[in-house]
Protein backbone atom coordinates (compact mmCIF):
# COMPACT_ATOMS: atom_id res chain seq x y z
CA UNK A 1 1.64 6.62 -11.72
CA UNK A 2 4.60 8.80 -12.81
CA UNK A 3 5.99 12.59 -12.46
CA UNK A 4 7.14 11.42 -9.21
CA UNK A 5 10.24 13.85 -9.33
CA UNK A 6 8.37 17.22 -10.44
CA UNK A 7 11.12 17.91 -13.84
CA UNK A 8 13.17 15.99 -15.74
CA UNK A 9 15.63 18.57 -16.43
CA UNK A 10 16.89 18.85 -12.80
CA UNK A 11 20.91 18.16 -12.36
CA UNK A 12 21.79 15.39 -10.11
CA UNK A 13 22.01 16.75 -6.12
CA UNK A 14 18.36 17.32 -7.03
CA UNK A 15 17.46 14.43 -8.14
CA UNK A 16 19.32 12.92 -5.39
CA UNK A 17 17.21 14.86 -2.80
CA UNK A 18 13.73 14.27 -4.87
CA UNK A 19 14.43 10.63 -4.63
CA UNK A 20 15.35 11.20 -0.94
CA UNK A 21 12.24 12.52 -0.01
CA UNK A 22 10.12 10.37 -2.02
CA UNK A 23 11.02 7.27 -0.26
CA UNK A 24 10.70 9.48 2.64
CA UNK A 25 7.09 10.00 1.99
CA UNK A 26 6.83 6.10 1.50
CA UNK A 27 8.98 4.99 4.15
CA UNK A 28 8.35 1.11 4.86
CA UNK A 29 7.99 0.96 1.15
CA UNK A 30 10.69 -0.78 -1.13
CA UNK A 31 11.01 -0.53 -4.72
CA UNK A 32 10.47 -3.76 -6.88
CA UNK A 33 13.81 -5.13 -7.17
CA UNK A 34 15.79 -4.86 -10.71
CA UNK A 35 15.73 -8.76 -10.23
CA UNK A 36 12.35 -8.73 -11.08
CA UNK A 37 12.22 -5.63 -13.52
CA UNK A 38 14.84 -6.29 -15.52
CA UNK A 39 12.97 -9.99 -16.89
CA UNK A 40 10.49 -10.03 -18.61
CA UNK A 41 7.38 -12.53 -18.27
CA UNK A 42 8.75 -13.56 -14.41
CA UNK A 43 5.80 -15.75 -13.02
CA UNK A 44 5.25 -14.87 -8.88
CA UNK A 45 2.81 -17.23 -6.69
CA UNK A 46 0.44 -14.94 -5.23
CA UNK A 47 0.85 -14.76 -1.65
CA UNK A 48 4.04 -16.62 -1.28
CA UNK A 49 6.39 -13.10 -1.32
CA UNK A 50 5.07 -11.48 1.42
CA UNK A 51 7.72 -8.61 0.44
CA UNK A 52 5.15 -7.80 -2.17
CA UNK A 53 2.95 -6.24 0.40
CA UNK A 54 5.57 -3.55 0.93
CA UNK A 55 6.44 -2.81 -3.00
CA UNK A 56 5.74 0.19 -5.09
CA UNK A 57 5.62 -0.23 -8.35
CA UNK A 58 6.45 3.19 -10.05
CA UNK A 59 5.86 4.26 -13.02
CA UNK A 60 8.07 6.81 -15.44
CA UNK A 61 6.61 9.77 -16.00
CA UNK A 62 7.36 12.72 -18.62
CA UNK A 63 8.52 14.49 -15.25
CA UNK A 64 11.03 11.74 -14.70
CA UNK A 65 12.88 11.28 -17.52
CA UNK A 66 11.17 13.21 -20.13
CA UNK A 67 8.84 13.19 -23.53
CA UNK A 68 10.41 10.74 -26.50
CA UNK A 69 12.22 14.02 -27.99
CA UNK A 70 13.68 14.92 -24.37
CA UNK A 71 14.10 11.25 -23.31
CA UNK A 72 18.03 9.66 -23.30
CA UNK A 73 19.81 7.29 -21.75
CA UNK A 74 21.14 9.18 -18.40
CA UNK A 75 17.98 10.18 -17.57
CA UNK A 76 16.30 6.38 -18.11
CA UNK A 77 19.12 4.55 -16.32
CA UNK A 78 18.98 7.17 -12.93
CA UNK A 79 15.06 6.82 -12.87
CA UNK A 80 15.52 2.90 -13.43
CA UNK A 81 18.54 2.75 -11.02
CA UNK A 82 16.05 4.56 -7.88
CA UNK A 83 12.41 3.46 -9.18
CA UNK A 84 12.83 -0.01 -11.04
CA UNK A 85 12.29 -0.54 -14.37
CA UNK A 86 10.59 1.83 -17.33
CA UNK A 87 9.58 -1.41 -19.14
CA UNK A 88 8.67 -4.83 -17.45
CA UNK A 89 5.71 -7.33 -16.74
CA UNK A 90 5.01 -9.82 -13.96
CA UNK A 91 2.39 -12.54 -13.47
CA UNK A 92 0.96 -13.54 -10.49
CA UNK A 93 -0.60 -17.06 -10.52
CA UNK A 94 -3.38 -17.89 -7.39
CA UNK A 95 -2.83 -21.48 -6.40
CA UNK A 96 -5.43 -23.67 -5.00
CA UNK A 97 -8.10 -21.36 -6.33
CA UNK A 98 -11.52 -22.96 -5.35
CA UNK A 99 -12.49 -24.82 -9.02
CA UNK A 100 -14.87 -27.72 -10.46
CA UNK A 101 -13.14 -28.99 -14.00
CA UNK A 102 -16.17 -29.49 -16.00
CA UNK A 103 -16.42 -32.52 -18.39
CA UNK A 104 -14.80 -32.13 -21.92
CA UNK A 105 -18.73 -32.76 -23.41
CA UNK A 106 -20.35 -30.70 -20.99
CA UNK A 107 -23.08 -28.80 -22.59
CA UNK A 108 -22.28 -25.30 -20.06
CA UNK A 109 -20.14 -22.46 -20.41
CA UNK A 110 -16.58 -23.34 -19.68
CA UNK A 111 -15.81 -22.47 -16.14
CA UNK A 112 -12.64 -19.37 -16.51
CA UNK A 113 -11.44 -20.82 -13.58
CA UNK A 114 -10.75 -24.28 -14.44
CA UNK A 115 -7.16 -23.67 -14.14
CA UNK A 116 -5.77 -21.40 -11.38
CA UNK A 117 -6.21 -17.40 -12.50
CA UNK A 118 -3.62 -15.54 -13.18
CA UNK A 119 -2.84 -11.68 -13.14
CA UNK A 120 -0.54 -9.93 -15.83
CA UNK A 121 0.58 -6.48 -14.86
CA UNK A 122 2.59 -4.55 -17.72
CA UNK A 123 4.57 -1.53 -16.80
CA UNK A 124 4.84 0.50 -20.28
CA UNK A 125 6.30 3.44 -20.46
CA UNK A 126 4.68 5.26 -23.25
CA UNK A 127 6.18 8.54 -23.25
CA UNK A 128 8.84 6.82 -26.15
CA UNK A 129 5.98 5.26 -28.37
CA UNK A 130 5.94 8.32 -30.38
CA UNK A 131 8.65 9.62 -32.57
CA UNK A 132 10.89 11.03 -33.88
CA UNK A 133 12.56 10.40 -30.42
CA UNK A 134 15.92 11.77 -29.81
CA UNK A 135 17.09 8.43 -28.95
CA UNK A 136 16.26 6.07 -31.38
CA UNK A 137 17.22 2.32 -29.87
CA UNK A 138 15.76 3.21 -26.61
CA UNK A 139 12.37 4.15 -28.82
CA UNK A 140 12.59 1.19 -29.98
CA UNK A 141 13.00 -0.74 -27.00
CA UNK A 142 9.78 0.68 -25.86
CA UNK A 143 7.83 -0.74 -29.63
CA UNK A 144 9.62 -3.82 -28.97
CA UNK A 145 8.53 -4.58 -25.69
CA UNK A 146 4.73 -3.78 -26.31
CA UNK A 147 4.71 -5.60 -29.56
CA UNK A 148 6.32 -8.59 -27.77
CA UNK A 149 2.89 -8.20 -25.25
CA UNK A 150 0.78 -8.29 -27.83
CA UNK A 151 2.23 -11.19 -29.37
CA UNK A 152 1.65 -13.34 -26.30
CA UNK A 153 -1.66 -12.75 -26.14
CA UNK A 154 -4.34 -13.53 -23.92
CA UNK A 155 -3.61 -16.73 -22.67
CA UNK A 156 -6.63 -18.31 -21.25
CA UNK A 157 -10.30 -16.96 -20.04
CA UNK A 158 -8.37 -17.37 -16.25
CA UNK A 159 -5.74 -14.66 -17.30
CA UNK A 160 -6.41 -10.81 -17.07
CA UNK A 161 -3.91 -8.37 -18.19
CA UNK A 162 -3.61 -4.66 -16.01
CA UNK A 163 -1.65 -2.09 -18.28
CA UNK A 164 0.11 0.33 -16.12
CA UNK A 165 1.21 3.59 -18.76
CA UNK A 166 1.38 7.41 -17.69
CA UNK A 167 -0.05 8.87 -21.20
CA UNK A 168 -3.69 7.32 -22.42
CA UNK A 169 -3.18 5.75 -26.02
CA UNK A 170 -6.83 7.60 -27.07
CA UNK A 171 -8.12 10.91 -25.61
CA UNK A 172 -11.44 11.73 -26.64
CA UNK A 173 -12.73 15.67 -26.98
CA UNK A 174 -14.08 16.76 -23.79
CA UNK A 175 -11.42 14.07 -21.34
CA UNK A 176 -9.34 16.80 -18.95
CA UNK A 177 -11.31 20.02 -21.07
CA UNK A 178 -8.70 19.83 -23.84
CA UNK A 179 -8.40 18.21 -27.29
CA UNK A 180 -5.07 15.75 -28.33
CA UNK A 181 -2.29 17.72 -28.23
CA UNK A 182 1.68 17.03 -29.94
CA UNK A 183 4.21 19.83 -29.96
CA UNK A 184 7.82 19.46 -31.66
CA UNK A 185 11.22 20.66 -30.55
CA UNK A 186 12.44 22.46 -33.61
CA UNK A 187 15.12 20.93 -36.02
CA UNK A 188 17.96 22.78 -34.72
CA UNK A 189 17.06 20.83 -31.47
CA UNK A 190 16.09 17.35 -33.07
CA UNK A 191 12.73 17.73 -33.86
CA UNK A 192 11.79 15.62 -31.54
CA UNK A 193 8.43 15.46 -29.90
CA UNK A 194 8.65 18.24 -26.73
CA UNK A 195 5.18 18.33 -25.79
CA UNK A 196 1.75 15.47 -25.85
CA UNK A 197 -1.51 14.72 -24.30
CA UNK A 198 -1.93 11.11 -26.00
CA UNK A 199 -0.16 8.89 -28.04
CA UNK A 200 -0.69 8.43 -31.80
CA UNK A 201 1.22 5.25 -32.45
CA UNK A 202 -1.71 2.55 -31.05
């Protein structure tokens, strides 16, 4: 669920050993492939990958490559390169999912399972939803991506969408002891956001 390298500001023999012993720690594991990270709206069969079984999915996290005012490109390509992706989706469709179609006048509820369900996992990274970011395009590859999400919609009472982010988009008083939190670096520096505990922007 992200921070999976403990700083973003190490050099790279460090990061080269952190990503060492994390798949280390997970040996047997693979990474999802970028084949599959780097398209957006792939459709899997459930079931018929059984390399799935051995997959992490891993999320950025502001210990990875950094808040939207420490964020850059280095930092996203060398997570993406080791961990997959910062921003992707995949569906999973169950075939041959038990079902009774129900007549077209048929006075019940409509069963959601009519057609075969279908699971939408979204990998956001929301640590770049905020700005001002010290990279602009790749902020607003991150707007782009979730806006293109929420333009698709839900598709049909059989589909269920799983949102996969490190920071919550609303923190209420009392969540973790401590209030919403955003800290700036100063102007001489970018002014970028340097420090969060939600995001404002949804």
């Amino acid at each position: 669920m992200g921070d999976l390298l403990g700083s973003q500001w190490i050099g790279e023999d460090e990061f080269a050993r952190r990503n060492k012993r994390f798949w280390e720690v997970f040996k047997g594991t693979d990474r999802v492939p970028r084949g599959i990270t780097d398209v957006s709206g792939r459709a899997e069969r459930l079931g018929q990958d059984a390399a799935w079984e051995k997959r992490v999915i891993a999320l950025a996290g502001n210990h990875d490559i950094g808040y939207a005012g420490e964020i850059d490109r280095h930092r996203i390509e060398r997570f993406e390169d080791k961990f997959g992706g910062v921003n992707w989706d995949v569906r999973f469709r169950l075939e041959n999912a038990s079902s009774t179609a129900q007549p077209a006048n048929s006075p019940f509820t409509p069963n959601p399972f009519a057609s075969p369900p279908k699971l939408h996992v979204i990998m956001l990274n929301s640590m770049n939803l905020d700005g001002p970011a010290d990279t602009p395009d790749l902020h607003r590859q991150s707007k782009d991506f979730l806006n293109e999400q929420l333009r698709q919609g839900t598709h049909s009472g059989g589909t269920w969408t799983l949102l996969l982010t490190h920071i919550s988009f609303h923190k209420r008083m009392g969540i973790c002891a401590d209030a919403p939190f955003f800290s700036y670096f100063p102007p001489d520096q970018g002014g970028g956001i340097g420090d969060r505990t939600t995001s404002a922007t949804v």
